[in-house]
N, C-alpha and C. Protein backbone atom coordinates (compact mmCIF):
# COMPACT_ATOMS: atom_id res chain seq x y z
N UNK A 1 0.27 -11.49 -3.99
CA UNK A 1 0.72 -11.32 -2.63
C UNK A 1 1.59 -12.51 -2.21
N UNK A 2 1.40 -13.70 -2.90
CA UNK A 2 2.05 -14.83 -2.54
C UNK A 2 3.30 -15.02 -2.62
N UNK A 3 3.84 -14.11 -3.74
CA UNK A 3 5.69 -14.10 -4.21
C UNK A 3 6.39 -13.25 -2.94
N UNK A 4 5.43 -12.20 -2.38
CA UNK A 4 5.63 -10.84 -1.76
C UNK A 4 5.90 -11.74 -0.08
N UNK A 5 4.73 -12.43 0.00
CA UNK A 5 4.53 -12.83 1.18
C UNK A 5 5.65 -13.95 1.40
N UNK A 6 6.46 -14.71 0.19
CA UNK A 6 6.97 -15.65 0.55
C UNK A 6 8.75 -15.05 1.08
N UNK A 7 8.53 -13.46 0.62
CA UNK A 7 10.09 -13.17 1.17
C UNK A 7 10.11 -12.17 2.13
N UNK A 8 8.43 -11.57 2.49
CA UNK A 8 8.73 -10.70 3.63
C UNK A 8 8.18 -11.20 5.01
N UNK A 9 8.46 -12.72 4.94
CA UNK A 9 8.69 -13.03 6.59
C UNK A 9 8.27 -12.68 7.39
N UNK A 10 6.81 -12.29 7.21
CA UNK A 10 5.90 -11.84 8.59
C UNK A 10 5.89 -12.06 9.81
N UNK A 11 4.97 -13.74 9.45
CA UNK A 11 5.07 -13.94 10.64
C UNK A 11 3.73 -14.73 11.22
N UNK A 12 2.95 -14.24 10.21
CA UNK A 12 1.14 -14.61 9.62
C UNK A 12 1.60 -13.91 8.36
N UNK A 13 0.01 -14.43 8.04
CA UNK A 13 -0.35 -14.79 6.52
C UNK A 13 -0.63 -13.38 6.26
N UNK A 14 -0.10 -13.11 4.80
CA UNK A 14 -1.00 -11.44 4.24
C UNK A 14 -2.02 -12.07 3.78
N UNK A 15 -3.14 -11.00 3.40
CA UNK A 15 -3.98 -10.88 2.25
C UNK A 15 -4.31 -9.85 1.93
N UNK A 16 -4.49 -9.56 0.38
CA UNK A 16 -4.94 -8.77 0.05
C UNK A 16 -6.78 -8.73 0.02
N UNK A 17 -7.34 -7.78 0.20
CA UNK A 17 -8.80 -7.42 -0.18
C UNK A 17 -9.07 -6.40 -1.19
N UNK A 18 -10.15 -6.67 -1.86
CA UNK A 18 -10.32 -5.40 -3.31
C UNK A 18 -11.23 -5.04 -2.30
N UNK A 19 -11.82 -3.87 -2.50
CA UNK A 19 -13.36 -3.44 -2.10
C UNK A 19 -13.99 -2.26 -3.14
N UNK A 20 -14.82 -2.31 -2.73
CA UNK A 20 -15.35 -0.89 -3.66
C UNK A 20 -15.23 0.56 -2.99
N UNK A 21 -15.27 1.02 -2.85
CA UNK A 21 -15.29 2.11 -2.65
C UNK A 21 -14.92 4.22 -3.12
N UNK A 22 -15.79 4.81 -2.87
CA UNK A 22 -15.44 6.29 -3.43
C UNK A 22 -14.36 7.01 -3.56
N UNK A 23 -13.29 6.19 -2.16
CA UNK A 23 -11.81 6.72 -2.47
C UNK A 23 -10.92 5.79 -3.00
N UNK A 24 -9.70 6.60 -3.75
CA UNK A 24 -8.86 6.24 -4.39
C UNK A 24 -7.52 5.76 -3.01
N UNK A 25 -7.18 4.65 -2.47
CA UNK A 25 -6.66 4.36 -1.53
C UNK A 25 -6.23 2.88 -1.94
N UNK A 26 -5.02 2.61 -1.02
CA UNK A 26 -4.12 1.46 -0.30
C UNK A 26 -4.18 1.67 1.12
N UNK A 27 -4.33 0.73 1.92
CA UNK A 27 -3.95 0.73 3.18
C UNK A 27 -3.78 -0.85 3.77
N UNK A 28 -3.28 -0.45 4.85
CA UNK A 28 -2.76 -1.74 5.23
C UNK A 28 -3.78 -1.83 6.91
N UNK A 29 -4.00 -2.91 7.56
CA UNK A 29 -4.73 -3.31 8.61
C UNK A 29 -3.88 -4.53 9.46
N UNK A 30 -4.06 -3.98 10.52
CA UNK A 30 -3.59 -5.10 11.76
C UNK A 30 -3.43 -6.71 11.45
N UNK A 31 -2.88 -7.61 11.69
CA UNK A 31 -2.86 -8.84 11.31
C UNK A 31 -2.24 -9.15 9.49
N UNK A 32 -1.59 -8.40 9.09
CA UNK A 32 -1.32 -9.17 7.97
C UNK A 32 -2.16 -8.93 6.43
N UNK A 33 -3.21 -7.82 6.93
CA UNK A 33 -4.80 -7.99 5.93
C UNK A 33 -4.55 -6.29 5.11
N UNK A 34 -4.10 -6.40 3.94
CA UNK A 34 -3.79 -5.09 3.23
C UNK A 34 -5.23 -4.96 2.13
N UNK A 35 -5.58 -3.58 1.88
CA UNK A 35 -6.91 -3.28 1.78
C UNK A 35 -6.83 -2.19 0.04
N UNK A 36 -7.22 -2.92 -1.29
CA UNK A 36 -6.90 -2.08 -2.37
C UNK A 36 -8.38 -1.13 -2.63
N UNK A 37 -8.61 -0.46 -3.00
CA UNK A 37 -9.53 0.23 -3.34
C UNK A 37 -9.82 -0.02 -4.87
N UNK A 38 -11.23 -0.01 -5.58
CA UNK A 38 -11.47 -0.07 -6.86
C UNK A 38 -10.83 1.03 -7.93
N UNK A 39 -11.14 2.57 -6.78
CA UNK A 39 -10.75 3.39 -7.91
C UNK A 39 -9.22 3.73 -7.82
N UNK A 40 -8.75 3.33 -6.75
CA UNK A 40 -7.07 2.98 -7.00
C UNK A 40 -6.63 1.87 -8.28
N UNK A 41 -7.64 0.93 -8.26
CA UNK A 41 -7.05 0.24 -9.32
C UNK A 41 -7.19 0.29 -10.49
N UNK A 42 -8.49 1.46 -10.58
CA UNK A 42 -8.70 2.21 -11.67
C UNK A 42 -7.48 3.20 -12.28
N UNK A 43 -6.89 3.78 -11.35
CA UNK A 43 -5.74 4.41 -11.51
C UNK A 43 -4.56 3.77 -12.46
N UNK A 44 -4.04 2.13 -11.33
CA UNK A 44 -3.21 2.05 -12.15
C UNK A 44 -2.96 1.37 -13.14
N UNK A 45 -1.95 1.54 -13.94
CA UNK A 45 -1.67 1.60 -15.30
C UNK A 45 -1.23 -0.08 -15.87
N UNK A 46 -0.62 -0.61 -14.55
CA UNK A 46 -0.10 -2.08 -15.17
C UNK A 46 0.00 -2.83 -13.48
N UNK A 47 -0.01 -4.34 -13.60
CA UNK A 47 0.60 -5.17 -12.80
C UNK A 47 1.87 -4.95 -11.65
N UNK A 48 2.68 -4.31 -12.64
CA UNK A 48 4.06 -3.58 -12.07
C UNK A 48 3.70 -2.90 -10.47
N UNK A 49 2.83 -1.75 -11.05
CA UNK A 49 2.36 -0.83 -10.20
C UNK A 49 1.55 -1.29 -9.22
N UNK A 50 0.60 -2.27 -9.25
CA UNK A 50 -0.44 -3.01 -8.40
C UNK A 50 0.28 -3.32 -7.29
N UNK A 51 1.96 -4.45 -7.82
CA UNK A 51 1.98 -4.77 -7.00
C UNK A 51 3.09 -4.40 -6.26
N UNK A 52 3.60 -2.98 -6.91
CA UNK A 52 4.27 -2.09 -5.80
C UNK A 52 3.30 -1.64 -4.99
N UNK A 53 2.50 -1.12 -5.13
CA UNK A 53 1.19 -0.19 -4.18
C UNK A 53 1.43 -1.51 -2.79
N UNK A 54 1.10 -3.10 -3.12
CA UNK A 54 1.02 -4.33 -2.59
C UNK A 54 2.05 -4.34 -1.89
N UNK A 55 2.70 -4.18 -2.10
CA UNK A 55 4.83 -4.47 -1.43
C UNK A 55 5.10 -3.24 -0.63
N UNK A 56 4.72 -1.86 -0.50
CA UNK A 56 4.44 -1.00 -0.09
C UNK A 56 3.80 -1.05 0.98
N UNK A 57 2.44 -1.42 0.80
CA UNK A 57 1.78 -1.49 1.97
C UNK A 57 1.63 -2.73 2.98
N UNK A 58 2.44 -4.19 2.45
CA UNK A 58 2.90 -5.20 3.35
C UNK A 58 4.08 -4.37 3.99
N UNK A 59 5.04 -3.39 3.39
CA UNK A 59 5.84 -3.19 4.67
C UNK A 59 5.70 -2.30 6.02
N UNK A 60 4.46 -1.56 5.18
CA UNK A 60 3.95 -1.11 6.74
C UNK A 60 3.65 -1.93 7.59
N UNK A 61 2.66 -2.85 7.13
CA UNK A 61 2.24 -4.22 8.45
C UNK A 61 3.86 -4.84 9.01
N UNK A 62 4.87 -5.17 8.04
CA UNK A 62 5.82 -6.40 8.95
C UNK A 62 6.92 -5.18 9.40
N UNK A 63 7.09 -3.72 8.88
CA UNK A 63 7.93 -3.05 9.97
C UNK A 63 7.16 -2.13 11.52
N UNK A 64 5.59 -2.60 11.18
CA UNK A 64 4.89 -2.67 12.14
C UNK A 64 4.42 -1.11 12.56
N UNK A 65 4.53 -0.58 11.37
CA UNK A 65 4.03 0.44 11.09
C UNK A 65 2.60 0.81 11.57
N UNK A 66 1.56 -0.11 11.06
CA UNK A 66 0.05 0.18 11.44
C UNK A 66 0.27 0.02 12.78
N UNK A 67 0.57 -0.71 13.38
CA UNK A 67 0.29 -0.77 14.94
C UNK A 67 0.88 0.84 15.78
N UNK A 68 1.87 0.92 14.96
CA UNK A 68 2.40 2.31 16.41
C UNK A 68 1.52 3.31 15.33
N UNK A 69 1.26 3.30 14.52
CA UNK A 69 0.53 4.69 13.84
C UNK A 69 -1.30 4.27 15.15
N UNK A 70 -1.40 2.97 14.71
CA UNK A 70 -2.75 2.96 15.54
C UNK A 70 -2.95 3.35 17.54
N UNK A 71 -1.26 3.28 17.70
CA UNK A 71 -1.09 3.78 19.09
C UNK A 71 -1.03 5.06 18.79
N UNK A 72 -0.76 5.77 18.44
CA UNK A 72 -0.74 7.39 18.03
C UNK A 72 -2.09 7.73 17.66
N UNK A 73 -3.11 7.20 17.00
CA UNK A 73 -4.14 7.72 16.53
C UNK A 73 -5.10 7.25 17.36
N UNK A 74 -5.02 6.21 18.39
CA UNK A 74 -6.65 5.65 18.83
C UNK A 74 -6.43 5.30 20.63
N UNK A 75 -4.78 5.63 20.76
CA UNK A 75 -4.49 5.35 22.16
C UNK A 75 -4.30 3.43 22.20
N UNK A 76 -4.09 3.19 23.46
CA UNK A 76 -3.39 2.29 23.67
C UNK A 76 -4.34 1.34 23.85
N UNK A 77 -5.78 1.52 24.30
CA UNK A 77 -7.24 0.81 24.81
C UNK A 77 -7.26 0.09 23.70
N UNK A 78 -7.32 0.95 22.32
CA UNK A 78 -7.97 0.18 21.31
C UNK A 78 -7.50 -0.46 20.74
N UNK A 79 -5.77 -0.19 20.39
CA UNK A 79 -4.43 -1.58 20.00
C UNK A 79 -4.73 -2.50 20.88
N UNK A 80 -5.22 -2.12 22.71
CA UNK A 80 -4.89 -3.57 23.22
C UNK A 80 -6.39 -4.68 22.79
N UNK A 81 -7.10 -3.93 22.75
CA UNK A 81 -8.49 -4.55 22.01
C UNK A 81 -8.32 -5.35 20.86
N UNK A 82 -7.76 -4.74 20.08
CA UNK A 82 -7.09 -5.10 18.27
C UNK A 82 -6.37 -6.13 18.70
N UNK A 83 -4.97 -6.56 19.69
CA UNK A 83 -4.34 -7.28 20.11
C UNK A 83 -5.18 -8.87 20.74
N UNK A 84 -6.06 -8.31 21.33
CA UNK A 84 -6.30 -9.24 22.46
C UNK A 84 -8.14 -9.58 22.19
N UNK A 85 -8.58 -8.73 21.03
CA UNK A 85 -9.93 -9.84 20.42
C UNK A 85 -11.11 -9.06 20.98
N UNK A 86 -10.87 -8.49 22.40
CA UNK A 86 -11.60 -7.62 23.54
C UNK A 86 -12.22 -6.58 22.85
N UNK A 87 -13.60 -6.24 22.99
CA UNK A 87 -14.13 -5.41 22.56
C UNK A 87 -15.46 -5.51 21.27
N UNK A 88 -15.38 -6.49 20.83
CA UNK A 88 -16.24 -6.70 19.70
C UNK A 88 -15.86 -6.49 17.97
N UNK A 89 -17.29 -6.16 17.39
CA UNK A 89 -17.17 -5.84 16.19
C UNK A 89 -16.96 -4.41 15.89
N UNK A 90 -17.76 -3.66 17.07
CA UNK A 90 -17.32 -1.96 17.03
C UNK A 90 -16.08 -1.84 17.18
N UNK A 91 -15.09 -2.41 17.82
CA UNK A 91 -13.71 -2.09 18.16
C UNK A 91 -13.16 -2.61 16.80
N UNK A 92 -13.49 -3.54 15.66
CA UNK A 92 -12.33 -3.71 14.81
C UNK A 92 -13.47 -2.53 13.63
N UNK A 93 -14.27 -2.11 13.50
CA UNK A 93 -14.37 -1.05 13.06
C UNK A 93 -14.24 0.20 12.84
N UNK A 94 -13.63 0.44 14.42
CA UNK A 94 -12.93 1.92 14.90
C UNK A 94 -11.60 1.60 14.24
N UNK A 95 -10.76 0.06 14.86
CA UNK A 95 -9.45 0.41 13.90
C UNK A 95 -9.86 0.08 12.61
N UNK A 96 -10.57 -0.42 11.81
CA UNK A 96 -10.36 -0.38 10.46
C UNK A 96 -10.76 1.13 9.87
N UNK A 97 -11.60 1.64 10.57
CA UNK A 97 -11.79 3.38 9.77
C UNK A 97 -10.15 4.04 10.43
N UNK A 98 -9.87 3.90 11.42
CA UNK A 98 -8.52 4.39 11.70
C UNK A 98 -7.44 4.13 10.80
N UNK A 99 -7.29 3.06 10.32
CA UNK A 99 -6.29 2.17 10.16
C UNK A 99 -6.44 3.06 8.85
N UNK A 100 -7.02 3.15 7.99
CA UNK A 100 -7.89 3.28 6.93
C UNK A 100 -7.34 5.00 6.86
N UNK A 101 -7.52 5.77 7.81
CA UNK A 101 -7.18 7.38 7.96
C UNK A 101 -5.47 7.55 8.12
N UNK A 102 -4.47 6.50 8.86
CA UNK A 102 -3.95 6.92 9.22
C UNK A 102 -2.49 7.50 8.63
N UNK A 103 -1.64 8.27 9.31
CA UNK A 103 -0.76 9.58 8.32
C UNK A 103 0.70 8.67 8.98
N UNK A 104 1.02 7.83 8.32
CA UNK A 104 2.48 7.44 8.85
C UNK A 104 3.57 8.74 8.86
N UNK A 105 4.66 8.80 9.14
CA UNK A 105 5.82 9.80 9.51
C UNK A 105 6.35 9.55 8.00
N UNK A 106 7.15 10.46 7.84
CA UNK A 106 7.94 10.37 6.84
C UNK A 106 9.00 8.91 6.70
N UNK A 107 9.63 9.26 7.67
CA UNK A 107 10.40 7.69 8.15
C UNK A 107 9.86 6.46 7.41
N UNK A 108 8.65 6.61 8.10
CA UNK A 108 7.60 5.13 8.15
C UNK A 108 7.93 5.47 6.08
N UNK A 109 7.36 6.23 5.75
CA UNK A 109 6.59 6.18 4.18
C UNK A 109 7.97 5.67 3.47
N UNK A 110 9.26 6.61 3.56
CA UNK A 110 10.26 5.92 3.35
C UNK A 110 10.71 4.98 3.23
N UNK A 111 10.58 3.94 4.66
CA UNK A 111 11.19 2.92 5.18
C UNK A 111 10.52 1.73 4.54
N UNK A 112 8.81 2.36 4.31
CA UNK A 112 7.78 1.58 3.24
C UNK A 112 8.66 1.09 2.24
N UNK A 113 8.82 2.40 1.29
CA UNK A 113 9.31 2.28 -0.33
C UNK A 113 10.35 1.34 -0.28
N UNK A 114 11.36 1.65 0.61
CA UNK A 114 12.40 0.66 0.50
C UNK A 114 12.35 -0.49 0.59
N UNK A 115 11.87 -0.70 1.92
CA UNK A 115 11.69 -2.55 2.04
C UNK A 115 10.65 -3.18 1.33
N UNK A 116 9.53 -2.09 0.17
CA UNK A 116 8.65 -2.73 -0.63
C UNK A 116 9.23 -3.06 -2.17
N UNK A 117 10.49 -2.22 -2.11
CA UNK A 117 11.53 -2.62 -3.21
C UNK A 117 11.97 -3.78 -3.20
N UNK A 118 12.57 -3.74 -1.70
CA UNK A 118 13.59 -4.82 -1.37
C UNK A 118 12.69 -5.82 -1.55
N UNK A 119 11.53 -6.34 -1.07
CA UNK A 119 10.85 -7.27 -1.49
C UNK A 119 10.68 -7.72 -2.82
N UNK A 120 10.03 -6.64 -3.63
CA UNK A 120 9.82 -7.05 -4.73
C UNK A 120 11.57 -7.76 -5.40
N UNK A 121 12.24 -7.22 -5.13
CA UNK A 121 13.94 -7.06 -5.82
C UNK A 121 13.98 -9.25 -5.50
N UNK A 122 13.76 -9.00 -4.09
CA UNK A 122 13.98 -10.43 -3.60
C UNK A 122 13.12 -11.39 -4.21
N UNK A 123 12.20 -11.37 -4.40
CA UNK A 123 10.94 -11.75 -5.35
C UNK A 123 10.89 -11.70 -6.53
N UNK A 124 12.01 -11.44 -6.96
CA UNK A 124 12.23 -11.53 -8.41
C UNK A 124 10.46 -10.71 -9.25
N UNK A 125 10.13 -9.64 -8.62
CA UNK A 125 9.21 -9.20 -9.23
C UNK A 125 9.19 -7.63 -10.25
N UNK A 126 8.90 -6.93 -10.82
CA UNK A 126 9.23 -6.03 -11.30
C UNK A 126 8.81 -4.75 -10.36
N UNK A 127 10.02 -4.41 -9.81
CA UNK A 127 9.79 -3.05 -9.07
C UNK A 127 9.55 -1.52 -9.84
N UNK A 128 9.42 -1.53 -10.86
CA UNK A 128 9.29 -0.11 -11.48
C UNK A 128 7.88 0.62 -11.70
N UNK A 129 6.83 -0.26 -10.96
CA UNK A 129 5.62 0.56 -10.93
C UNK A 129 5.95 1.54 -9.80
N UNK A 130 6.79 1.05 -8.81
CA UNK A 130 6.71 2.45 -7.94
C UNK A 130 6.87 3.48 -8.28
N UNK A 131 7.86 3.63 -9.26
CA UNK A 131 8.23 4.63 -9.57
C UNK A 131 7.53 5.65 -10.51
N UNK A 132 6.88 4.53 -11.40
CA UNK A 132 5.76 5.13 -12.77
C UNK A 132 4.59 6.12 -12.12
N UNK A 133 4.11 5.21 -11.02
CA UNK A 133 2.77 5.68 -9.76
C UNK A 133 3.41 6.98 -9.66
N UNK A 134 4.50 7.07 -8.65
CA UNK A 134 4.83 8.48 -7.96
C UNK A 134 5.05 9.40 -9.15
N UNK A 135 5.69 9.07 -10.18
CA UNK A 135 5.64 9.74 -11.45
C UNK A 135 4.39 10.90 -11.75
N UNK A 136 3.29 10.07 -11.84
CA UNK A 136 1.92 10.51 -12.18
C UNK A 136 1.45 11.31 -11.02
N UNK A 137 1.79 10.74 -9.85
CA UNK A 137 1.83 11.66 -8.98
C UNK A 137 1.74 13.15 -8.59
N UNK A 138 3.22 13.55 -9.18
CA UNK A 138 3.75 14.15 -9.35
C UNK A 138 3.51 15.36 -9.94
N UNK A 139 3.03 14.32 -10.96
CA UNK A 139 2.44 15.10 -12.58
C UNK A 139 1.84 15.49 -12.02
N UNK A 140 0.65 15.39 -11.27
CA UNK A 140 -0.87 15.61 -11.18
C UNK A 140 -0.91 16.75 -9.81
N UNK A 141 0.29 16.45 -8.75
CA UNK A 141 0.16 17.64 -7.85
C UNK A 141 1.05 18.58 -8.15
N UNK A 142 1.65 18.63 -9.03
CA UNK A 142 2.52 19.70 -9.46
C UNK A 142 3.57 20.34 -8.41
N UNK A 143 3.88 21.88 -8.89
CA UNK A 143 4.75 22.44 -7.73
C UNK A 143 3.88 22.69 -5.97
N UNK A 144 2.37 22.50 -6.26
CA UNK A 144 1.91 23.01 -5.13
C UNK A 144 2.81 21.86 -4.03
N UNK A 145 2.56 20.03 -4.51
CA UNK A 145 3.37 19.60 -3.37
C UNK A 145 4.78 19.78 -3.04
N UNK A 146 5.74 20.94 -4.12
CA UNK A 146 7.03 21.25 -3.44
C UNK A 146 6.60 22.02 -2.51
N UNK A 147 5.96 22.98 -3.02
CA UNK A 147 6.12 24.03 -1.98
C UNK A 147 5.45 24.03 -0.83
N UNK A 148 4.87 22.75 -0.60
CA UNK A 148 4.40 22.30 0.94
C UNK A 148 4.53 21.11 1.39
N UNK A 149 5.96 20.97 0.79
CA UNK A 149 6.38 19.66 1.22
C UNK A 149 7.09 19.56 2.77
N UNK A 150 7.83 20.45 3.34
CA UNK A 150 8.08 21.05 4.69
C UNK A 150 7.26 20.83 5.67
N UNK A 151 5.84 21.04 5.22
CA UNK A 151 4.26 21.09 6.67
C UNK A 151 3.63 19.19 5.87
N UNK A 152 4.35 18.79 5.08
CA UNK A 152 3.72 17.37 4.62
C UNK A 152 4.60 15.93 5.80
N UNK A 153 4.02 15.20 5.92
CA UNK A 153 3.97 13.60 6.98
C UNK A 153 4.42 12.88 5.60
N UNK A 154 4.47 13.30 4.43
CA UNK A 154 4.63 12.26 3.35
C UNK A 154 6.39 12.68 2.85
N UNK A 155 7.10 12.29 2.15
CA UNK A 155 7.91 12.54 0.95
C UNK A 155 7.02 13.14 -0.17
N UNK A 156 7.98 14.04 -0.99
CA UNK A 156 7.02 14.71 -2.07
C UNK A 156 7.24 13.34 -3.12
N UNK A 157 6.02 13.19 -3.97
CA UNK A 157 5.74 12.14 -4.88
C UNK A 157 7.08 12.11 -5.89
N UNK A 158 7.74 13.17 -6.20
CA UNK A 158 9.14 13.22 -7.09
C UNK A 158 10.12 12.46 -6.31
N UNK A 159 10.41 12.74 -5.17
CA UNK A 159 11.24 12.26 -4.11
C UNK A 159 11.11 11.14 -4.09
N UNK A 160 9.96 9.88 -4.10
CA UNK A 160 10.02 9.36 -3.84
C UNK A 160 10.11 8.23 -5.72
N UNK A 161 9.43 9.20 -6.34
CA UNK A 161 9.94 8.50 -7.38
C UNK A 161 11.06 7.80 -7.86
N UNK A 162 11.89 9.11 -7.36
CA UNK A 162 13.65 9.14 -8.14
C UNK A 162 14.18 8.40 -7.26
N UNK A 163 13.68 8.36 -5.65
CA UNK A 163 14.09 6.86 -5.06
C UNK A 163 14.32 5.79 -5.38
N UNK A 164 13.00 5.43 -5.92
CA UNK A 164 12.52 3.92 -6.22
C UNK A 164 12.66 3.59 -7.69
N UNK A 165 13.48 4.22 -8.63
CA UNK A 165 13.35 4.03 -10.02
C UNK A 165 13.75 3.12 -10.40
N UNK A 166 13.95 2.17 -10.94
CA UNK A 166 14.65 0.60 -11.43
C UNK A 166 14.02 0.19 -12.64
N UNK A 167 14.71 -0.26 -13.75
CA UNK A 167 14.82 -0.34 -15.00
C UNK A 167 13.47 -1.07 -14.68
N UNK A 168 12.51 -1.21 -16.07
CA UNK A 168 11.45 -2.31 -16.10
C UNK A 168 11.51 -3.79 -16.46
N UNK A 169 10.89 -4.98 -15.79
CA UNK A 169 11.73 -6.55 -16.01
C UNK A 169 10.12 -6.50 -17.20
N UNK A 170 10.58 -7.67 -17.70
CA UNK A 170 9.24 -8.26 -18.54
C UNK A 170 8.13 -8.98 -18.14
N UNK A 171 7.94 -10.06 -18.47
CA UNK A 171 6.51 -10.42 -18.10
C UNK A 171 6.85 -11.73 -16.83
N UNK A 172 8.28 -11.79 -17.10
CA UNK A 172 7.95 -13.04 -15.84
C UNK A 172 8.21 -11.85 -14.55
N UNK A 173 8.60 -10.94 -14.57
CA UNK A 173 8.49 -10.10 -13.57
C UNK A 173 7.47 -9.65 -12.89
N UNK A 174 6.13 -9.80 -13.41
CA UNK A 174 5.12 -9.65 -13.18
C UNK A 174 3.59 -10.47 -12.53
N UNK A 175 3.17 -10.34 -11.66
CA UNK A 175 2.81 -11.42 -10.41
C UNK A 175 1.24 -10.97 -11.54
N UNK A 176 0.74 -10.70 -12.56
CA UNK A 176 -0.15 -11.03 -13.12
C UNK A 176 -0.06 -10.82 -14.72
N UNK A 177 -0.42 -12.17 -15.21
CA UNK A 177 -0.52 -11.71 -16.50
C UNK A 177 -1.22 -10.68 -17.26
N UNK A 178 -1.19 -10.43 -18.79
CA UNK A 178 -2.30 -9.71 -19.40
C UNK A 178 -3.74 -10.09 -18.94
N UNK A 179 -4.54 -11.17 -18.86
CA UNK A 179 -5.74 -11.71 -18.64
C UNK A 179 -6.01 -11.51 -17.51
N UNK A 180 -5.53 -11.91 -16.34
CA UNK A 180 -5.32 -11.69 -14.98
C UNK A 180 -6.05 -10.32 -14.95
N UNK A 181 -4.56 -9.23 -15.15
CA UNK A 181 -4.99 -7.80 -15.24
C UNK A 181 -6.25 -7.11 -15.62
N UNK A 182 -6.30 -8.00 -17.30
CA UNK A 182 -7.69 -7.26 -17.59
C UNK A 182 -8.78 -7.30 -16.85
N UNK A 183 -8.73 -8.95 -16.07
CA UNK A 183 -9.93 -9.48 -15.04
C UNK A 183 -10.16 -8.35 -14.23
N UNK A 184 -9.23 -7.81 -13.13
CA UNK A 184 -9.12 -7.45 -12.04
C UNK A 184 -10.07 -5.94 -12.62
N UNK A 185 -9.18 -5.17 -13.33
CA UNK A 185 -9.34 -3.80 -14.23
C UNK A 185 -11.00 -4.34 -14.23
N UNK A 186 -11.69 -5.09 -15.10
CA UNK A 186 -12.92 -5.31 -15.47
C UNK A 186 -13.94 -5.51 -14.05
N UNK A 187 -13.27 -6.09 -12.95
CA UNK A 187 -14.21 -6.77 -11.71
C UNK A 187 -14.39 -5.02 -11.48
N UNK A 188 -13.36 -4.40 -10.94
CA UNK A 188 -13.78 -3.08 -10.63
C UNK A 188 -14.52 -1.72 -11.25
N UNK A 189 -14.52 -2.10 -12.66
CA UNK A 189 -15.64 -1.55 -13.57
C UNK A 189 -16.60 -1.67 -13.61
N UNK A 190 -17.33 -3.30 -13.30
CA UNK A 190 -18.29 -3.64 -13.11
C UNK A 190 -19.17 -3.26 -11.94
N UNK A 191 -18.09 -3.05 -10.45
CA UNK A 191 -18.67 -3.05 -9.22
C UNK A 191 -19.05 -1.63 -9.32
N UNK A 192 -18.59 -0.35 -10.31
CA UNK A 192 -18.51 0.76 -10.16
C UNK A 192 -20.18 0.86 -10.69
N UNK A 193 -20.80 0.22 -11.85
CA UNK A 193 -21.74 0.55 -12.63
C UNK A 193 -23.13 -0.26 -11.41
């Protein structure tokens, strides 16, 4: 997050969090705090991809994405709560299960991919997991997501592939080594058993 964070100019600090959990998810949270899931990282395939999913979901936080999705989903009471500290520990639990649910616009998912490119691009990091991810994607929802891509809040996973495609860099392109990787891959195997 540190290469990511040093060219997308927040504003505050990111961080990433692993957690465990039953779903396969990325999401991003109020303040800077982006949220990976175990069996997402079970999913993916290399470093590349980690830390597109990563660059992806910092640009929802700095084009400020979570906040108007969290005005759309929870009303204005509970952003100003989230904003202003008001409310307790129940209030950052409503937005973190929100935050956690919520369906950005197409725009938003778009506007994601790009400026999570542009980051990585600026960052001298290897941008071609985005593309590998949506790939598999793809694979895996077949024609059902063409043919309901019209009633979908997302881009279809092909669409967004053939967006984001960019040759693959080597290993200095990559914000974790082999060891690194295997660590991470292994912490979430472990938490699963």
């Amino acid at each position: 997050v540190s290469r990511i964070d040093a060219v997308a100019h927040a504003g505050f600090p990111l961080r990433a969090h692993l957690i465990d959990s039953g779903v396969s998810n990325a999401f991003a949270l109020p303040g800077g705090n982006v949220v990976v899931t175990c069996p997402l990282i079970g999913e993916l395939q290399s470093p590349a991809e980690l830390q597109a999913v990563l660059a992806h979901e910092i640009a929802h936080v700095t084009k400020r994405h979570v906040m108007a999705g969290l005005i759309r989903a929870v009303g204005a009471q509970i952003s100003l709560a989230a904003l202003t500290g008001a409310g307790g520990g129940q209030t950052l639990v409503t937005i973190a299960n929100q935050a956690a649910q919520l369906s950005f616009t197409r725009e938003d998912e778009a506007e994601a991919d790009r400026t999570g490119i542009a980051y990585l691009d600026s960052a001298k990091l290897d941008a071609s997991g985005l593309s590998s991810f949506f790939d598999r994607m793809a694979a895996a929802k077949g024609k059902d997501e063409e043919r309901g891509a019209f009633l979908s809040d997302h881009p279809t996973s092909k669409a967004r592939a053939d967006a984001a495609r960019r040759p693959a860099m080597g290993p200095e392109g990559q914000s974790l080594n082999p060891e690194e990787w295997a660590l991470l891959k292994s912490a979430c195997t472990q938490k699963a058993q």
